[in-house]
PDB file of N, CA and C in Angstrom:
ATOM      1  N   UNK A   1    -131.310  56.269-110.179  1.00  0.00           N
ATOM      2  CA  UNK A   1    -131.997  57.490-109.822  1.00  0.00           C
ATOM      3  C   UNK A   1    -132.314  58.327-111.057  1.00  0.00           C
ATOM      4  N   UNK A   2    -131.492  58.258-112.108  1.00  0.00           N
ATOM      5  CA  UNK A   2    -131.842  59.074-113.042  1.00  0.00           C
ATOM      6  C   UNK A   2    -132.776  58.793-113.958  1.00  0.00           C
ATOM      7  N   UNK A   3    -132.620  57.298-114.148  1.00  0.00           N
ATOM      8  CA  UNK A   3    -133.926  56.357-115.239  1.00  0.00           C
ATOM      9  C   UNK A   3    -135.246  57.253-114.442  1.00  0.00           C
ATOM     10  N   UNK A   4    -135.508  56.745-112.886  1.00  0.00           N
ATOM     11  CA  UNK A   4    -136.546  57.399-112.469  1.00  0.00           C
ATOM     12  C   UNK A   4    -136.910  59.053-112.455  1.00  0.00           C
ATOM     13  N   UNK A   5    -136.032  59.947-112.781  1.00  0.00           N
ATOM     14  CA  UNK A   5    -136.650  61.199-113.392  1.00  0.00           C
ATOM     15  C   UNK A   5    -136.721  61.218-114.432  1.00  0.00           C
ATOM     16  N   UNK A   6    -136.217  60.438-115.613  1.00  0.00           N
ATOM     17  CA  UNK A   6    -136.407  60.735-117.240  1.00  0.00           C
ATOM     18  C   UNK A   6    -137.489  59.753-117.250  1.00  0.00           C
ATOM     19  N   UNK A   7    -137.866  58.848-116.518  1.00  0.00           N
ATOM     20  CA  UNK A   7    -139.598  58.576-116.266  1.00  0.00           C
ATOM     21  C   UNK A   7    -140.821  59.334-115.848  1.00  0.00           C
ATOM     22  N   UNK A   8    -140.413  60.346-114.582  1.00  0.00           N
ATOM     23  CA  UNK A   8    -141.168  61.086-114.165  1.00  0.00           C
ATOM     24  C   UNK A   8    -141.235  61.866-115.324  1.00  0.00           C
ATOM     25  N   UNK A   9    -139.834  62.486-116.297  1.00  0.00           N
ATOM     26  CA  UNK A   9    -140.166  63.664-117.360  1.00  0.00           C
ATOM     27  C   UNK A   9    -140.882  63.373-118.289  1.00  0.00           C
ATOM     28  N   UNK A  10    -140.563  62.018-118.738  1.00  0.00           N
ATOM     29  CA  UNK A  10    -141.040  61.778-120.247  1.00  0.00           C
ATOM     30  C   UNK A  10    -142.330  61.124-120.315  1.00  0.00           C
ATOM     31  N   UNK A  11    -142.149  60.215-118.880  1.00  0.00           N
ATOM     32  CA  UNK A  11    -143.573  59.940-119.168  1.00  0.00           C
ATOM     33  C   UNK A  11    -145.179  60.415-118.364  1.00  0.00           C
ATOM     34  N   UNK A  12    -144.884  61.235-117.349  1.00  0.00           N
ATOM     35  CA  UNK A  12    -145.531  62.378-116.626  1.00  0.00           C
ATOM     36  C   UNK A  12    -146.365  63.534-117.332  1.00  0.00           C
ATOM     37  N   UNK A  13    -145.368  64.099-118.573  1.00  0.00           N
ATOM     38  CA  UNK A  13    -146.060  65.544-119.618  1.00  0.00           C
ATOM     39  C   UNK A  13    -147.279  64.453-120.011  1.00  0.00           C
ATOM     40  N   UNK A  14    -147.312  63.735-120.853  1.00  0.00           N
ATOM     41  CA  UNK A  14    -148.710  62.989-121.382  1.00  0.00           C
ATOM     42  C   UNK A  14    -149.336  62.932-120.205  1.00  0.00           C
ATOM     43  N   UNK A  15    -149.254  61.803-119.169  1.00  0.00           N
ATOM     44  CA  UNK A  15    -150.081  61.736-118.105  1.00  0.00           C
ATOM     45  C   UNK A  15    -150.792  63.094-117.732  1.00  0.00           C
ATOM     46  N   UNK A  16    -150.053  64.039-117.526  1.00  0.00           N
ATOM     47  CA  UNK A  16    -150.608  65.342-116.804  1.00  0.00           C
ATOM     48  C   UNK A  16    -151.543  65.582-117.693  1.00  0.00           C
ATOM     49  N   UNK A  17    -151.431  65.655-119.287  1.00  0.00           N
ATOM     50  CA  UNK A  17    -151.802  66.361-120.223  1.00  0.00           C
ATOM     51  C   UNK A  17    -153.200  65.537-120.106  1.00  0.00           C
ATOM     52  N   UNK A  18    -153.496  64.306-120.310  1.00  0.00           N
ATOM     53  CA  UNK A  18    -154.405  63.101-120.519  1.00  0.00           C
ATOM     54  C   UNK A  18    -155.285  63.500-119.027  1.00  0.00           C
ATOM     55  N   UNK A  19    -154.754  63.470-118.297  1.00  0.00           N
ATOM     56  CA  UNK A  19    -155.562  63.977-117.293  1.00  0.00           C
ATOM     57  C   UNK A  19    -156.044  64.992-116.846  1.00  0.00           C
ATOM     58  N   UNK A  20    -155.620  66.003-117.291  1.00  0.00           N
ATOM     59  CA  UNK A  20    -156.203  67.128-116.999  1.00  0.00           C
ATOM     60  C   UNK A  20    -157.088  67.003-118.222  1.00  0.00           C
ATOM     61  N   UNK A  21    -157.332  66.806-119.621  1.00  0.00           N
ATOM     62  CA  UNK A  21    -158.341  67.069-120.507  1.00  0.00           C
ATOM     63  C   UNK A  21    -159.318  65.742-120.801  1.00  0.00           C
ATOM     64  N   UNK A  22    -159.336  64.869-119.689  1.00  0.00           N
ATOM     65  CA  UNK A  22    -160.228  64.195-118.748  1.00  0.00           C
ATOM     66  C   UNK A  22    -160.784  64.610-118.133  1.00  0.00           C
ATOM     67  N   UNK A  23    -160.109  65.867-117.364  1.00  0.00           N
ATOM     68  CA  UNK A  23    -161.032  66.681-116.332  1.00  0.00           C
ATOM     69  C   UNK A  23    -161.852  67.338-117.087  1.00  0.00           C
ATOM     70  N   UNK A  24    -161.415  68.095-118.176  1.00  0.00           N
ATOM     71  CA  UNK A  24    -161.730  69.015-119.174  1.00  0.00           C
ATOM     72  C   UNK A  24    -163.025  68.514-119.387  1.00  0.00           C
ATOM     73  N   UNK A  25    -162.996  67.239-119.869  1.00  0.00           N
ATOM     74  CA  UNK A  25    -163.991  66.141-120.442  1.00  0.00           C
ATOM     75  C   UNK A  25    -165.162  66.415-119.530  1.00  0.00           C
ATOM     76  N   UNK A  26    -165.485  65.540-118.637  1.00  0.00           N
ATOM     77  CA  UNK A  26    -166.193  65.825-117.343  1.00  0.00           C
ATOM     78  C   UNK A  26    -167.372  67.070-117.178  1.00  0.00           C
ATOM     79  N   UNK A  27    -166.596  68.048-117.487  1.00  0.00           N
ATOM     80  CA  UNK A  27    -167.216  69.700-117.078  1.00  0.00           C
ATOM     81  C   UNK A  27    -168.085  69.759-118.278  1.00  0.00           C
ATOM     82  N   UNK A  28    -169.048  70.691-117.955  1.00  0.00           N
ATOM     83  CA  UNK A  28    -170.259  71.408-119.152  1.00  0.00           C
ATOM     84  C   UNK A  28    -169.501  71.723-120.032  1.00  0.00           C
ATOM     85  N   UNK A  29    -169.565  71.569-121.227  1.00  0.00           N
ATOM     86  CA  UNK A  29    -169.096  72.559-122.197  1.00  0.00           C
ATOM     87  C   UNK A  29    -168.184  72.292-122.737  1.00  0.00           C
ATOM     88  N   UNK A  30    -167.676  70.953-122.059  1.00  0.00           N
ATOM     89  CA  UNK A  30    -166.380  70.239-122.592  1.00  0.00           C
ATOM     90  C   UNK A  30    -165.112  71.280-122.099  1.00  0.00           C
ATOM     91  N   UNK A  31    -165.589  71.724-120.901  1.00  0.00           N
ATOM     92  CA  UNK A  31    -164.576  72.826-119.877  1.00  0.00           C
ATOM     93  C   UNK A  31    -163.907  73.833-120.590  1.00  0.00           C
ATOM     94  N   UNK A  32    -164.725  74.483-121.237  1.00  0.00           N
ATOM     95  CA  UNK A  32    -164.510  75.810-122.294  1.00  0.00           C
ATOM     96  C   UNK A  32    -163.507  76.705-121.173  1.00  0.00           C
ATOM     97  N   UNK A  33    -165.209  76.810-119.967  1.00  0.00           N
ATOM     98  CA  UNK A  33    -165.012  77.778-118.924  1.00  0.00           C
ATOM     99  C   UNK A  33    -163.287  77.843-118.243  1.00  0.00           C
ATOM    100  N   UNK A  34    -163.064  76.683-117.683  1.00  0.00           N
ATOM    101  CA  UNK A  34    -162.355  76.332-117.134  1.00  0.00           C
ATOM    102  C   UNK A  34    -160.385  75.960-117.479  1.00  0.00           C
ATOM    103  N   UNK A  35    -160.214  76.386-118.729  1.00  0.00           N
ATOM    104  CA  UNK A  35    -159.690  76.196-119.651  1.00  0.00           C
ATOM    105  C   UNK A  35    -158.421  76.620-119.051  1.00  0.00           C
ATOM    106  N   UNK A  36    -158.068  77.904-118.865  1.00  0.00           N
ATOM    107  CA  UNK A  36    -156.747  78.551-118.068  1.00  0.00           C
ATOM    108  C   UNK A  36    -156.566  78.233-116.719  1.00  0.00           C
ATOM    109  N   UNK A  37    -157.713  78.088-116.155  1.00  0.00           N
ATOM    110  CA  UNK A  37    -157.408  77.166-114.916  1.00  0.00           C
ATOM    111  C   UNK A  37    -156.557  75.592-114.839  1.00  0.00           C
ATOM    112  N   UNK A  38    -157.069  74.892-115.587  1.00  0.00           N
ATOM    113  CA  UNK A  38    -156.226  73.803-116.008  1.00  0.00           C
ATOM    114  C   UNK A  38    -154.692  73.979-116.691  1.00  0.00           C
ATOM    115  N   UNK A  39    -154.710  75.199-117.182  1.00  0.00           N
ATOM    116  CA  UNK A  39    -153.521  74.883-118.172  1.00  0.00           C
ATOM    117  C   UNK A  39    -152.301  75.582-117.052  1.00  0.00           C
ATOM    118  N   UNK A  40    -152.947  76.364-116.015  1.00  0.00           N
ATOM    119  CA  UNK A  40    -152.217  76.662-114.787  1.00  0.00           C
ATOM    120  C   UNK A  40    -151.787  75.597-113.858  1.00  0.00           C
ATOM    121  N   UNK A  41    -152.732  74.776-113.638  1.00  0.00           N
ATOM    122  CA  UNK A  41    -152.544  73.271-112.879  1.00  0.00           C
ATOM    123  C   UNK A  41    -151.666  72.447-114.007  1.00  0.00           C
ATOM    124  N   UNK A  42    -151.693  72.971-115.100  1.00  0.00           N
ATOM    125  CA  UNK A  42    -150.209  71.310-115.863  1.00  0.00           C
ATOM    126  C   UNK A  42    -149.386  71.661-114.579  1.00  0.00           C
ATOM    127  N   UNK A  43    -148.534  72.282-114.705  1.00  0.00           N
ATOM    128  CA  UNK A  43    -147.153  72.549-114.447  1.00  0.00           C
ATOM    129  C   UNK A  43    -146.941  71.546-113.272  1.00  0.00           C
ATOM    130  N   UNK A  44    -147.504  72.247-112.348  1.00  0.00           N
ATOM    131  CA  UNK A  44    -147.728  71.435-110.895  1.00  0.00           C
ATOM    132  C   UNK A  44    -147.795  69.516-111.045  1.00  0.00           C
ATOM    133  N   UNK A  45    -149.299  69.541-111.965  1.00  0.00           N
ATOM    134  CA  UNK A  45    -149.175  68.529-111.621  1.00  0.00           C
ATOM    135  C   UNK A  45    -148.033  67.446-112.259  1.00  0.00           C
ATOM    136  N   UNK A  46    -147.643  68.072-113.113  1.00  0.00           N
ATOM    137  CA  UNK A  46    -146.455  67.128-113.760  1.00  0.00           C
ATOM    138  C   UNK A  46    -145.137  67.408-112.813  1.00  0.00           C
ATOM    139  N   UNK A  47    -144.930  68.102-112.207  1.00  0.00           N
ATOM    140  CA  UNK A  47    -143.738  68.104-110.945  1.00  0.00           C
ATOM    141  C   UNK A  47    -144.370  67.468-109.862  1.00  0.00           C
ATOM    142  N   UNK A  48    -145.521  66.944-109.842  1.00  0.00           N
ATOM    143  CA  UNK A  48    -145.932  65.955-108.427  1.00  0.00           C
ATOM    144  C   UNK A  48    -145.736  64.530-109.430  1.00  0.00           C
ATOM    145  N   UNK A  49    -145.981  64.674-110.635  1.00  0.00           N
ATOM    146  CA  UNK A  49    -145.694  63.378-110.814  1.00  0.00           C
ATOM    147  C   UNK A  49    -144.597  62.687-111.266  1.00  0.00           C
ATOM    148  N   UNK A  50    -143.362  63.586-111.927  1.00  0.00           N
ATOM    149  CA  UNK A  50    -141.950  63.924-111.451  1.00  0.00           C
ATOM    150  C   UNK A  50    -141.513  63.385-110.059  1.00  0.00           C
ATOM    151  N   UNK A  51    -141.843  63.769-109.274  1.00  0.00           N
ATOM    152  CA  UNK A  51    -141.443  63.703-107.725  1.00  0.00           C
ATOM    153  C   UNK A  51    -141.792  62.079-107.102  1.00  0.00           C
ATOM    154  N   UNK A  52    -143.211  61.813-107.625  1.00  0.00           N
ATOM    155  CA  UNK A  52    -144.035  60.767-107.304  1.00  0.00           C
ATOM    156  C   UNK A  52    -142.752  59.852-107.999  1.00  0.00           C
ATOM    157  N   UNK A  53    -142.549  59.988-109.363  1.00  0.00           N
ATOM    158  CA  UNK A  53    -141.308  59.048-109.660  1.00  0.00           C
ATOM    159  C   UNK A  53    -140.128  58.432-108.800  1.00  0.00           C
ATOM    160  N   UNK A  54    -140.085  58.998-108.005  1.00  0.00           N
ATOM    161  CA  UNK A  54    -138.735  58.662-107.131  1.00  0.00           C
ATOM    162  C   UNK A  54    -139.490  58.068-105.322  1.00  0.00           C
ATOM    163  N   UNK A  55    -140.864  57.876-105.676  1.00  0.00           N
ATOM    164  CA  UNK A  55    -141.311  56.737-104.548  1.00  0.00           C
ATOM    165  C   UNK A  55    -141.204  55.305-105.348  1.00  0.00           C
ATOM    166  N   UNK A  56    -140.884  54.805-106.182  1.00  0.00           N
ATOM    167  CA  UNK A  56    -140.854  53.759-106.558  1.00  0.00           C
ATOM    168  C   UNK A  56    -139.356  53.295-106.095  1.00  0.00           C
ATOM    169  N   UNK A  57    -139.148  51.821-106.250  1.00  0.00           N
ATOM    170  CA  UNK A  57    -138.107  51.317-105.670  1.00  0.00           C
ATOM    171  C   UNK A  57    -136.703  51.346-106.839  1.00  0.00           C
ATOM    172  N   UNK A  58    -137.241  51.258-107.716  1.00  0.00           N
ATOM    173  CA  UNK A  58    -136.384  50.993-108.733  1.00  0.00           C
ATOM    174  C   UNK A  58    -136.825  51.940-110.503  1.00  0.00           C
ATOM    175  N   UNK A  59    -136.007  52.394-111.224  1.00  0.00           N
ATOM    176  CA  UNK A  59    -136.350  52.550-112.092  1.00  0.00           C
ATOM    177  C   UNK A  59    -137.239  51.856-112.999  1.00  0.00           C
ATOM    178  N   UNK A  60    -137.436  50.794-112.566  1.00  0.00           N
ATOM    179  CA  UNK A  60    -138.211  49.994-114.076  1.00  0.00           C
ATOM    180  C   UNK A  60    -139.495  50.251-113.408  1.00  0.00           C
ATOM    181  N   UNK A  61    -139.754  50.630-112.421  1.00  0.00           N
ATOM    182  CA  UNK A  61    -141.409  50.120-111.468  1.00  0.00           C
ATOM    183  C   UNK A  61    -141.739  51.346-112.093  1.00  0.00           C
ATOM    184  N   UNK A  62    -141.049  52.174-111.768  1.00  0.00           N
ATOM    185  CA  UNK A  62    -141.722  53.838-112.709  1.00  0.00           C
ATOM    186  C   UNK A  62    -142.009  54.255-114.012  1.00  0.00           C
ATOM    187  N   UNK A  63    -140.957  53.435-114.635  1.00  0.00           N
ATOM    188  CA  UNK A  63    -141.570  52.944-116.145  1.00  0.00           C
ATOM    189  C   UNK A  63    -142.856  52.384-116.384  1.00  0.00           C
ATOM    190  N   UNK A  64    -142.516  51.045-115.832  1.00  0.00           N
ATOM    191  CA  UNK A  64    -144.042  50.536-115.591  1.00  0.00           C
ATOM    192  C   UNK A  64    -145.470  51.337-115.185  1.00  0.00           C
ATOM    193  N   UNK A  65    -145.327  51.503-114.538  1.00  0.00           N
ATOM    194  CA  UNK A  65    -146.004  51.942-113.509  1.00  0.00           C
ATOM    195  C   UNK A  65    -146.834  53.359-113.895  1.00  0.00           C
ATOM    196  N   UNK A  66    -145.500  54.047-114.196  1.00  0.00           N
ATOM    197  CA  UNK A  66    -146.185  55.647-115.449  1.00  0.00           C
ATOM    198  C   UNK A  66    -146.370  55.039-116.814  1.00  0.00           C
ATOM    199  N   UNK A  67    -146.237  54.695-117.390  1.00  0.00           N
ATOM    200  CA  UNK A  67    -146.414  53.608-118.503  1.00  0.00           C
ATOM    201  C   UNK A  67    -147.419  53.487-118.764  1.00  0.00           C
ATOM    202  N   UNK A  68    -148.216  52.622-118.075  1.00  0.00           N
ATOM    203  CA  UNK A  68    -148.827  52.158-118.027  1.00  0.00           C
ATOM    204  C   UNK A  68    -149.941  53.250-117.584  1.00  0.00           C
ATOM    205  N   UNK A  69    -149.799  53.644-116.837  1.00  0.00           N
ATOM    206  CA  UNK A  69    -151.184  54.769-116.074  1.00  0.00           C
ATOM    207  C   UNK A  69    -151.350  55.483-117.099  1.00  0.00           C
ATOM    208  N   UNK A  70    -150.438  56.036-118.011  1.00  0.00           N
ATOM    209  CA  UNK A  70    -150.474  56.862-119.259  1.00  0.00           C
ATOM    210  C   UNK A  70    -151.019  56.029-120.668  1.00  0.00           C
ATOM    211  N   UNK A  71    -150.642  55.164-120.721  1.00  0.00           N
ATOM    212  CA  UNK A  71    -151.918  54.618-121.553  1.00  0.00           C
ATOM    213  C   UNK A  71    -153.027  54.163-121.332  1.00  0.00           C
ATOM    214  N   UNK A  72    -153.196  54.025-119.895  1.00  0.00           N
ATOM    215  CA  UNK A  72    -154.980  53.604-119.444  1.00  0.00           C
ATOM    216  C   UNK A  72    -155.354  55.049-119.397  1.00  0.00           C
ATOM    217  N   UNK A  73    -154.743  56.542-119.125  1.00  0.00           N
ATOM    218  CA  UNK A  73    -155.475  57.540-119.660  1.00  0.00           C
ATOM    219  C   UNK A  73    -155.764  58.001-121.102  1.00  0.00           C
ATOM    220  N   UNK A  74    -155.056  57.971-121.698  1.00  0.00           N
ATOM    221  CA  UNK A  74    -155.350  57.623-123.629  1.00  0.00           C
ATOM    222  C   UNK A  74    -156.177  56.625-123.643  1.00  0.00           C
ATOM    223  N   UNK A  75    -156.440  55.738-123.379  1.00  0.00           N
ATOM    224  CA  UNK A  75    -157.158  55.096-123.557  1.00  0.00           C
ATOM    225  C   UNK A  75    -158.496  55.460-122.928  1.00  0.00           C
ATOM    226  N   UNK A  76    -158.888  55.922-121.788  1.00  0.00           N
ATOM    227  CA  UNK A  76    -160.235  56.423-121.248  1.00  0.00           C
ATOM    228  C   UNK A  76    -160.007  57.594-122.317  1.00  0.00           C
ATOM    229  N   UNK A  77    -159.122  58.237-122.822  1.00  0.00           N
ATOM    230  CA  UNK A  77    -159.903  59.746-123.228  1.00  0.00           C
ATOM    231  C   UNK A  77    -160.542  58.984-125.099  1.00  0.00           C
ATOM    232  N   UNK A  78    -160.008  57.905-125.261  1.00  0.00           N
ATOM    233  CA  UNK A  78    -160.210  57.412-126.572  1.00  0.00           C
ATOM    234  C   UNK A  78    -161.576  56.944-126.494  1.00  0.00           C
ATOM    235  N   UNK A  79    -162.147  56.394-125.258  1.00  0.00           N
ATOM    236  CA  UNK A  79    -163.454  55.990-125.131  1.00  0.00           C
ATOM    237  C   UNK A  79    -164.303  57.682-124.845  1.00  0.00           C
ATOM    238  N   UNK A  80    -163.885  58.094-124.459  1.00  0.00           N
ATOM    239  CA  UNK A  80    -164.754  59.175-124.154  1.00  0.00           C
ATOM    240  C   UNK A  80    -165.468  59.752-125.159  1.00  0.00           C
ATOM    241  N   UNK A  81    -164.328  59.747-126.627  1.00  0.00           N
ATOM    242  CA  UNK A  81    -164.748  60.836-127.472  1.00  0.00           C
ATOM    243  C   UNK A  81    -166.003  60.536-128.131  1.00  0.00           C
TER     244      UNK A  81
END
């Protein structure tokens, strides 16, 4: 149980971060506008994906699993630029 929250912690902050300035990406202006709105949504979404950690069966699937989703977002934001 605990592997799977020091998965949700450690590897969730990037994810959230990678994804929200994906979203960022997306918007006019390279989401100038929108900027504090997002940085209000981290929090949240890194405690849903915290939480989301502990639907997996086992610690290693969440490793995997966030792992992995976190470098296919570095990696889309690496193509983006």
């Amino acid at each position: 149980m605990i592997g799977r929250c020091v998965a949700g912690v450690l590897l969730g902050f990037p994810l959230a971060a990678a994804l929200l300035r994906l979203f960022l990406h997306a918007l006019p202006n390279d989401g100038a506008d929108w900027l504090i709105p997002v940085l209000i949504l981290f929090f949240p979404l890194w405690m849903a994906l915290i939480s989301g950690a502990f639907a997996f069966r086992n610690a290693g699937r969440a490793w995997v699993t966030l792992g992995s989703a976190t470098i296919a977002a570095f990696f889309a934001l690496w193509l983006a630029r």
